[in-house]
C-alpha atoms as a PDB file:
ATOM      1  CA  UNK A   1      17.900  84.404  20.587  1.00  0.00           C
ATOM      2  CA  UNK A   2      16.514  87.862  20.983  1.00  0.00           C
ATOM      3  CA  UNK A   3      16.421  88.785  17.278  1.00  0.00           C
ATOM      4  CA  UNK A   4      14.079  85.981  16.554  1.00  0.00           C
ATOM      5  CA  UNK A   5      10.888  86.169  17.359  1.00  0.00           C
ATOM      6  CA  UNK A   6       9.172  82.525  18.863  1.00  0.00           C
ATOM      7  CA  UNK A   7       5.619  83.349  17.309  1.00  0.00           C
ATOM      8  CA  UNK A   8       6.231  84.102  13.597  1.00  0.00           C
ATOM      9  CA  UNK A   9       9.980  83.090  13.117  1.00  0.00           C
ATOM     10  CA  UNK A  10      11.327  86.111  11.705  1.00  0.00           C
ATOM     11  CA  UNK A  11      14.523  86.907  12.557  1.00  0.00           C
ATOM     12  CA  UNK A  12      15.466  90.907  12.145  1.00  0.00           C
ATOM     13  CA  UNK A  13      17.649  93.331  14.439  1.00  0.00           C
ATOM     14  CA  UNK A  14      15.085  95.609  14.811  1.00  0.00           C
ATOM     15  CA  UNK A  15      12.869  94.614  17.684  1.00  0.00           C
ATOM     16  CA  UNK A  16      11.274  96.775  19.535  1.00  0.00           C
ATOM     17  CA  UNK A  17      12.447  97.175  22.907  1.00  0.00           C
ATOM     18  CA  UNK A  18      10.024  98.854  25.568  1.00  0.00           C
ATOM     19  CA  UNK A  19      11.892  98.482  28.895  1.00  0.00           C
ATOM     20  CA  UNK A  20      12.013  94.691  29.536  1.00  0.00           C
ATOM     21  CA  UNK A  21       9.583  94.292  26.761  1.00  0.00           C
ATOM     22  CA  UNK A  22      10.634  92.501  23.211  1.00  0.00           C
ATOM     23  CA  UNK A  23       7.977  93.190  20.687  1.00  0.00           C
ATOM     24  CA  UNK A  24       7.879  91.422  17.089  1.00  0.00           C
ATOM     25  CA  UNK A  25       8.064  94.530  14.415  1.00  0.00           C
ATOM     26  CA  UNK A  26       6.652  91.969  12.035  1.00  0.00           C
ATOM     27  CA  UNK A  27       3.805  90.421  14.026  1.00  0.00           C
ATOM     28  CA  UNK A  28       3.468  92.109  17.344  1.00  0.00           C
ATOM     29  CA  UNK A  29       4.299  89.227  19.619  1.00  0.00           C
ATOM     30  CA  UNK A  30       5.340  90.271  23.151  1.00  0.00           C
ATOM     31  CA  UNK A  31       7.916  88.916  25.565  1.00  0.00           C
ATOM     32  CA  UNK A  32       9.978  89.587  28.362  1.00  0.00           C
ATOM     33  CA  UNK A  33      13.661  89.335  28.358  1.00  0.00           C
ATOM     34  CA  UNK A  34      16.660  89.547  31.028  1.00  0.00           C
ATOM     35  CA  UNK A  35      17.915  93.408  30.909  1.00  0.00           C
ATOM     36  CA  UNK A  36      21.286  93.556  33.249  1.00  0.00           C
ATOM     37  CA  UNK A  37      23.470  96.502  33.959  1.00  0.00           C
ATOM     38  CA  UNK A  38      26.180  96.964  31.448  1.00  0.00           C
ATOM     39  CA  UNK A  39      29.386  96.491  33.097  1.00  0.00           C
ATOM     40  CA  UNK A  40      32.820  97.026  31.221  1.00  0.00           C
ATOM     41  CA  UNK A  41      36.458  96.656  32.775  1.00  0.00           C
ATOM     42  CA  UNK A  42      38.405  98.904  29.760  1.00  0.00           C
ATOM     43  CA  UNK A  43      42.172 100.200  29.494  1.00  0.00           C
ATOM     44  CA  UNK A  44      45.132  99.954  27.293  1.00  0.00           C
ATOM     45  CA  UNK A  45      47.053  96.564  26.560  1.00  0.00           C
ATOM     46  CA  UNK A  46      49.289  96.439  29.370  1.00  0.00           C
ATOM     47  CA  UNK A  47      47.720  98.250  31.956  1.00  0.00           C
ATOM     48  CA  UNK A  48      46.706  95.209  33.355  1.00  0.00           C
ATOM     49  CA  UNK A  49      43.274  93.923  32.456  1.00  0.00           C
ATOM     50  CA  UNK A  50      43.833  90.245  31.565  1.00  0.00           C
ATOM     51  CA  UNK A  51      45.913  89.977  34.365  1.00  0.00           C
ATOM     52  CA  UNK A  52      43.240  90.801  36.901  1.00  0.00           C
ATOM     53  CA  UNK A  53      40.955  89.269  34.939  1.00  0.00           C
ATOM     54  CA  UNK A  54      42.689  86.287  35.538  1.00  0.00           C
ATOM     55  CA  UNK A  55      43.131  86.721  39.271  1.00  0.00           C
ATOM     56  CA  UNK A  56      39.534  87.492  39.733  1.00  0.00           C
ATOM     57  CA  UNK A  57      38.384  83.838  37.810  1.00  0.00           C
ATOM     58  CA  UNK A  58      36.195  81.850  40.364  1.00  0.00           C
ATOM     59  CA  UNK A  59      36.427  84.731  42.667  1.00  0.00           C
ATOM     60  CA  UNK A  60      33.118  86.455  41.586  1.00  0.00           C
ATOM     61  CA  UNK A  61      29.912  85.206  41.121  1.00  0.00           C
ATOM     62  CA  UNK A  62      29.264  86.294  36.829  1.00  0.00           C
ATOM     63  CA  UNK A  63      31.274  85.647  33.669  1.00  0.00           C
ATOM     64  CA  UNK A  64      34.184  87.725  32.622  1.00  0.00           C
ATOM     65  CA  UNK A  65      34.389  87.916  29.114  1.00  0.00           C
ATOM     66  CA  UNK A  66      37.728  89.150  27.202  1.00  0.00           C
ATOM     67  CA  UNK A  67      36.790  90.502  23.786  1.00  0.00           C
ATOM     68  CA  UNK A  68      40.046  88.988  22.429  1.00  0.00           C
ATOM     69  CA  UNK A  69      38.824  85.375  23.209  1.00  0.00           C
ATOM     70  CA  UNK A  70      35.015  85.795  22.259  1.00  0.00           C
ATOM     71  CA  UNK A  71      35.421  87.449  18.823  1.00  0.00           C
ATOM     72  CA  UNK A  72      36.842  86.898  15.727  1.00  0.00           C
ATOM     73  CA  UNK A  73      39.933  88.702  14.407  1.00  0.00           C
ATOM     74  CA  UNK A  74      39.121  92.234  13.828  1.00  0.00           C
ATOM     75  CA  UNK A  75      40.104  91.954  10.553  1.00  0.00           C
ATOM     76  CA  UNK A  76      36.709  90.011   9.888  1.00  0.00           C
ATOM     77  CA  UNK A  77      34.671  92.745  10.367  1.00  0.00           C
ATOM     78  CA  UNK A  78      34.239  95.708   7.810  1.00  0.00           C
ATOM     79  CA  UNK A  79      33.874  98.622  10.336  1.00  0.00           C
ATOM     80  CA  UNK A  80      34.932  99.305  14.030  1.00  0.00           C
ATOM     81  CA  UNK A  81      31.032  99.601  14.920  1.00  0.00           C
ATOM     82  CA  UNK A  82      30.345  95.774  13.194  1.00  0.00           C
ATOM     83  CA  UNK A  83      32.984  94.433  15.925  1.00  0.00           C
ATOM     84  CA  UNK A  84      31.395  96.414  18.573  1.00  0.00           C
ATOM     85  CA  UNK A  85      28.057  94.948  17.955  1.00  0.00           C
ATOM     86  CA  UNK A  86      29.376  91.586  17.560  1.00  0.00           C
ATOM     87  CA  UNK A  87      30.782  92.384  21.352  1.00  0.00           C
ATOM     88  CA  UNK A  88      27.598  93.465  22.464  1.00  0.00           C
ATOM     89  CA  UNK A  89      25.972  91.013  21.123  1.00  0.00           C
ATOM     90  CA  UNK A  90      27.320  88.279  22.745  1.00  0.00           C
ATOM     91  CA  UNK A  91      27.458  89.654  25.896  1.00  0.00           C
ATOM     92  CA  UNK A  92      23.117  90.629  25.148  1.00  0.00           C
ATOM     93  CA  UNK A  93      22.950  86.520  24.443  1.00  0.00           C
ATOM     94  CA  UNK A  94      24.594  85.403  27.639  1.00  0.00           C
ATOM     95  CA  UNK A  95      22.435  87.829  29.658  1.00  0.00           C
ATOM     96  CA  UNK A  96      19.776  85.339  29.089  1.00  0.00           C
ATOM     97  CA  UNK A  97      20.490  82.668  31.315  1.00  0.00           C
ATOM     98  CA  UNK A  98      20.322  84.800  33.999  1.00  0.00           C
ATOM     99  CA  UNK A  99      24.140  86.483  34.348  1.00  0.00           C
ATOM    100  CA  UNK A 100      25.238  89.816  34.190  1.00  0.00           C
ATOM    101  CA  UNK A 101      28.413  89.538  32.196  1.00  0.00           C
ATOM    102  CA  UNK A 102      31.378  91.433  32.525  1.00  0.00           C
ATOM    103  CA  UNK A 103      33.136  92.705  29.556  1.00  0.00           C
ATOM    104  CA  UNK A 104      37.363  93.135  29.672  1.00  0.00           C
ATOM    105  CA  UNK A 105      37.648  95.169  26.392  1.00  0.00           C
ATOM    106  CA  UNK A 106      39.761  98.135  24.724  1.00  0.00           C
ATOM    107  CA  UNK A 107      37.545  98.642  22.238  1.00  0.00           C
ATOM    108  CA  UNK A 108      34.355  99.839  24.050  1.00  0.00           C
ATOM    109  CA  UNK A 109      36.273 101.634  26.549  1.00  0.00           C
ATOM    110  CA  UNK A 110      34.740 104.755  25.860  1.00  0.00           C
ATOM    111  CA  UNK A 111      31.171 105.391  26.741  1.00  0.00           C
ATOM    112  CA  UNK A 112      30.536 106.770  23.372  1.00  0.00           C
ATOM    113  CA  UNK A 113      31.441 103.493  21.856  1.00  0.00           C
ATOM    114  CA  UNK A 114      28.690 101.765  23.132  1.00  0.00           C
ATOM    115  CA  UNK A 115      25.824 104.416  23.340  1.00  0.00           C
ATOM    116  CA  UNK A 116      24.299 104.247  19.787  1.00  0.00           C
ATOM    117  CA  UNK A 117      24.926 100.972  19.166  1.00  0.00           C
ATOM    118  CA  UNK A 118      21.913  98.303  18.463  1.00  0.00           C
ATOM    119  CA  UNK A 119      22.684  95.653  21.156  1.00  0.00           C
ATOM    120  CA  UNK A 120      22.713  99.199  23.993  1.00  0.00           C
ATOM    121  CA  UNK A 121      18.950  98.862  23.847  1.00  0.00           C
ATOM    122  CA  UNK A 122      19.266  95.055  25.914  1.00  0.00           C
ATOM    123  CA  UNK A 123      21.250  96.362  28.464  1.00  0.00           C
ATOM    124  CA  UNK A 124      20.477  98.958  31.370  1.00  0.00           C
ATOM    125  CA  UNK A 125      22.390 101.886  32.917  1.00  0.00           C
ATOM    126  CA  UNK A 126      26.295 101.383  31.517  1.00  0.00           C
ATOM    127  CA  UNK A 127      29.269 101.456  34.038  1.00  0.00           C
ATOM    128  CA  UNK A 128      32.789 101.690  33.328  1.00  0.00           C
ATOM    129  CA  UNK A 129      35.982 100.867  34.479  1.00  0.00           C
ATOM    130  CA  UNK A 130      39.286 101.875  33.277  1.00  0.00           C
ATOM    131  CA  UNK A 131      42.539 100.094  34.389  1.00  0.00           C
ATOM    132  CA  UNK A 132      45.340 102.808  33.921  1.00  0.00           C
ATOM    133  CA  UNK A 133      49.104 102.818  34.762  1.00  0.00           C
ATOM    134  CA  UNK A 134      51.163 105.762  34.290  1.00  0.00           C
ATOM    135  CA  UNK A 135      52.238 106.280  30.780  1.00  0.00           C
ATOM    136  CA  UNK A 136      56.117 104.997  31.132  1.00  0.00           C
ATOM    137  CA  UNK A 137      55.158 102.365  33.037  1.00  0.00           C
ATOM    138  CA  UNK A 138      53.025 101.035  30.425  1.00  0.00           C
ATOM    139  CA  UNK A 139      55.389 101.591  27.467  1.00  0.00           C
ATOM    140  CA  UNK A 140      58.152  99.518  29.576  1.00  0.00           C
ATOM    141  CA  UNK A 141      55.657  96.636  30.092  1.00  0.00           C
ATOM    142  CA  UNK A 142      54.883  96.430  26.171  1.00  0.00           C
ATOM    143  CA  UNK A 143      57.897  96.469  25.207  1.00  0.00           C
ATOM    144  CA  UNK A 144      59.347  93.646  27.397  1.00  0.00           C
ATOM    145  CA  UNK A 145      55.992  91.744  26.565  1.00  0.00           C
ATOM    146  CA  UNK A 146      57.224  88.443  25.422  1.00  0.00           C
ATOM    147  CA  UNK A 147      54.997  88.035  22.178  1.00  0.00           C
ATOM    148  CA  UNK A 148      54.350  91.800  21.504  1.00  0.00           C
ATOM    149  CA  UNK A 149      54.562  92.654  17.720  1.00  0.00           C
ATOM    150  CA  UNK A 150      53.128  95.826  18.151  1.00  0.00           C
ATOM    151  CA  UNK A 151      51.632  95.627  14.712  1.00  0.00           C
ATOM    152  CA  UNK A 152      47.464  96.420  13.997  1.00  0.00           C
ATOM    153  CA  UNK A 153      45.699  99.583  14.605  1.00  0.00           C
ATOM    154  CA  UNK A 154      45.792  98.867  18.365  1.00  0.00           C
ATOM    155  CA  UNK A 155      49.192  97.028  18.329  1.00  0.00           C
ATOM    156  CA  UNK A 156      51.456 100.517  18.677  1.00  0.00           C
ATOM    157  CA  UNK A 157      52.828 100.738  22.195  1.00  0.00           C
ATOM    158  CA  UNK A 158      52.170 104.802  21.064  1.00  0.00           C
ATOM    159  CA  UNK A 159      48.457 104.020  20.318  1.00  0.00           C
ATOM    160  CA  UNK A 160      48.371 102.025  23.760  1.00  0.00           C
ATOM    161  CA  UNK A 161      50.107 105.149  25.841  1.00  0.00           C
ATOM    162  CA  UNK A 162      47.708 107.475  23.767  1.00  0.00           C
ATOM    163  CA  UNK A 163      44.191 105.425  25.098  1.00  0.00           C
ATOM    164  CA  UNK A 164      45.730 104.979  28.651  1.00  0.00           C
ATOM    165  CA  UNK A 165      46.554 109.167  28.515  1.00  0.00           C
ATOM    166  CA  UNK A 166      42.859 109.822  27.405  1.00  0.00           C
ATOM    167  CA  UNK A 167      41.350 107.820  30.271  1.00  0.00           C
ATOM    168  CA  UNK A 168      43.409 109.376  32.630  1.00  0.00           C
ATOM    169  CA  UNK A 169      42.646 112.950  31.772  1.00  0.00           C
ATOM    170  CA  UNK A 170      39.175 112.125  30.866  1.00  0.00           C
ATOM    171  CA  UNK A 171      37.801 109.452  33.414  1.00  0.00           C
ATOM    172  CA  UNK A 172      35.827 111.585  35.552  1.00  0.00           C
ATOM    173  CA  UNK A 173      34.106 113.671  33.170  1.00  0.00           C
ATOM    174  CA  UNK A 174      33.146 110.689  31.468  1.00  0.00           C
ATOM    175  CA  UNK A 175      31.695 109.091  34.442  1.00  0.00           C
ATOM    176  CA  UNK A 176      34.852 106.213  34.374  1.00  0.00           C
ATOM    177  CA  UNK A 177      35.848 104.987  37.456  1.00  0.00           C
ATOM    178  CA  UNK A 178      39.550 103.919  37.238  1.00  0.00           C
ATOM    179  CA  UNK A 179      42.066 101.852  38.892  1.00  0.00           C
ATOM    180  CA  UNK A 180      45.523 102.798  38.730  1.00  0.00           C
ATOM    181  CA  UNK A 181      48.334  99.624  38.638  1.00  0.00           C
ATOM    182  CA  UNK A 182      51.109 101.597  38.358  1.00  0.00           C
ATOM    183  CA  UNK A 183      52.385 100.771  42.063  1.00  0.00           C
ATOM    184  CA  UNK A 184      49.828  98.380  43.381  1.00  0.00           C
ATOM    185  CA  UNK A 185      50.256  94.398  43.469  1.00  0.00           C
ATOM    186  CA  UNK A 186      48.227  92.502  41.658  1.00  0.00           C
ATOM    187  CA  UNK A 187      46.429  90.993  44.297  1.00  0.00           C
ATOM    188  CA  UNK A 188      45.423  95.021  45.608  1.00  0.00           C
ATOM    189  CA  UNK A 189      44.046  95.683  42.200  1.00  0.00           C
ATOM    190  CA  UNK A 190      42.221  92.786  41.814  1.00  0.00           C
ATOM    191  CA  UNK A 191      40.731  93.397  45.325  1.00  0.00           C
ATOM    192  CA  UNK A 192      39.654  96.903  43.958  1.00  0.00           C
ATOM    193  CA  UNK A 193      37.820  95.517  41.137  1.00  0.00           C
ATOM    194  CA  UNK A 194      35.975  92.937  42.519  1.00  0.00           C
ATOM    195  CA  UNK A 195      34.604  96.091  44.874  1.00  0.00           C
ATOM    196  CA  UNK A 196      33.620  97.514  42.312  1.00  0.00           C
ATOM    197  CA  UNK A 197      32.099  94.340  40.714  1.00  0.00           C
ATOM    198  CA  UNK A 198      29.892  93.989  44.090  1.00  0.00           C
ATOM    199  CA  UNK A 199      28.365  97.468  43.508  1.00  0.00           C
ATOM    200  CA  UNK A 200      26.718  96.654  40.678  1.00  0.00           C
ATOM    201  CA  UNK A 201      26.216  92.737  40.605  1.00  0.00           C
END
């Protein structure tokens, strides 16, 4: 655990971090620790994440987290920046056996989400990549989304068309690669991420 230091046992969020350098605040104890690339998959519910998630499962060789299944409900958390942390957090942890994880999430979709945040400091350069449809298309998919209740902050198909439009229009001036489902197959898309998986892993 990186926020507990092996020589004097204190455990505090505020280590020092000096490239792939952990130093003890408390007691000045120095150790190495595994510093991946942060890699994120983002997009709006329906555009198609989990479903290429899915399809790319045993296909590459890291873990591909989905922030749904690795955090608690949101409603556990007492800010939007506690959740994120908690996100980041876990995927800092896993980066220590030696994997670069892969995060599937809406809610660090944006790269000023993520820069700021404590658990930024264990990763290294931050990649993105945004799975988009066109607007339409994604409000038709919600809506015949067996299961949708469309309740929650995020649960509107309206705030779901709203991200989706923002990554469109803003992708490439916020260094976001995208992948647009609208008319590809399943098995195309997936194809398209896992090349862009291979870049960076």
């Amino acid at each position: 655990m990186l926020t507990r230091c092996p020589a004097c046992r204190v455990e505090r969020e505020d280590m020092e971090v000096r490239g792939e350098t952990l130093v003890c605040p408390a007691c000045g104890h120095e150790r190495g620790f595994e510093k991946p690339p942060l890699l994120i998959v983002t997009g709006a519910t329906g555009a198609g994440k989990t479903t290429v998630r899915e399809e790319l499962l045993g296909r590459v060789d890291t873990v591909l987290l989905e922030d749904d299944a690795i955090a608690p409900e949101r409603a556990e958390f007492d800010s939007e920046t506690a959740f994120n942390e908690y996100l980041l957090g876990r995927c800092r942890d896993l980066a220590q056996s030696g994997v670069t994880p892969v995060l599937f999430t809406t809610a660090l979709g944006k790269p000023d989400a993520v820069e700021g945040l404590t658990n930024r400091r264990y990763f290294g350069d931050a990649h993105f990549l945004a799975v988009v449809c066109e607007g339409d298309v994604l409000a038709e998919r919600l809506r015949t989304r067996p299961g949708w209740t469309g309740k929650g902050y995020w649960g509107g198909v309206e705030r779901q068309i709203e991200f989706n439009d923002w990554l469109r229009e803003h992708a490439a001036s916020e260094g976001i690669d995208t992948v647009d489902t609208t008319e590809e197959s399943i098995a195309e898309t997936a194809e398209r991420v896992s090349e862009w998986l291979d870049a960076y892993l």
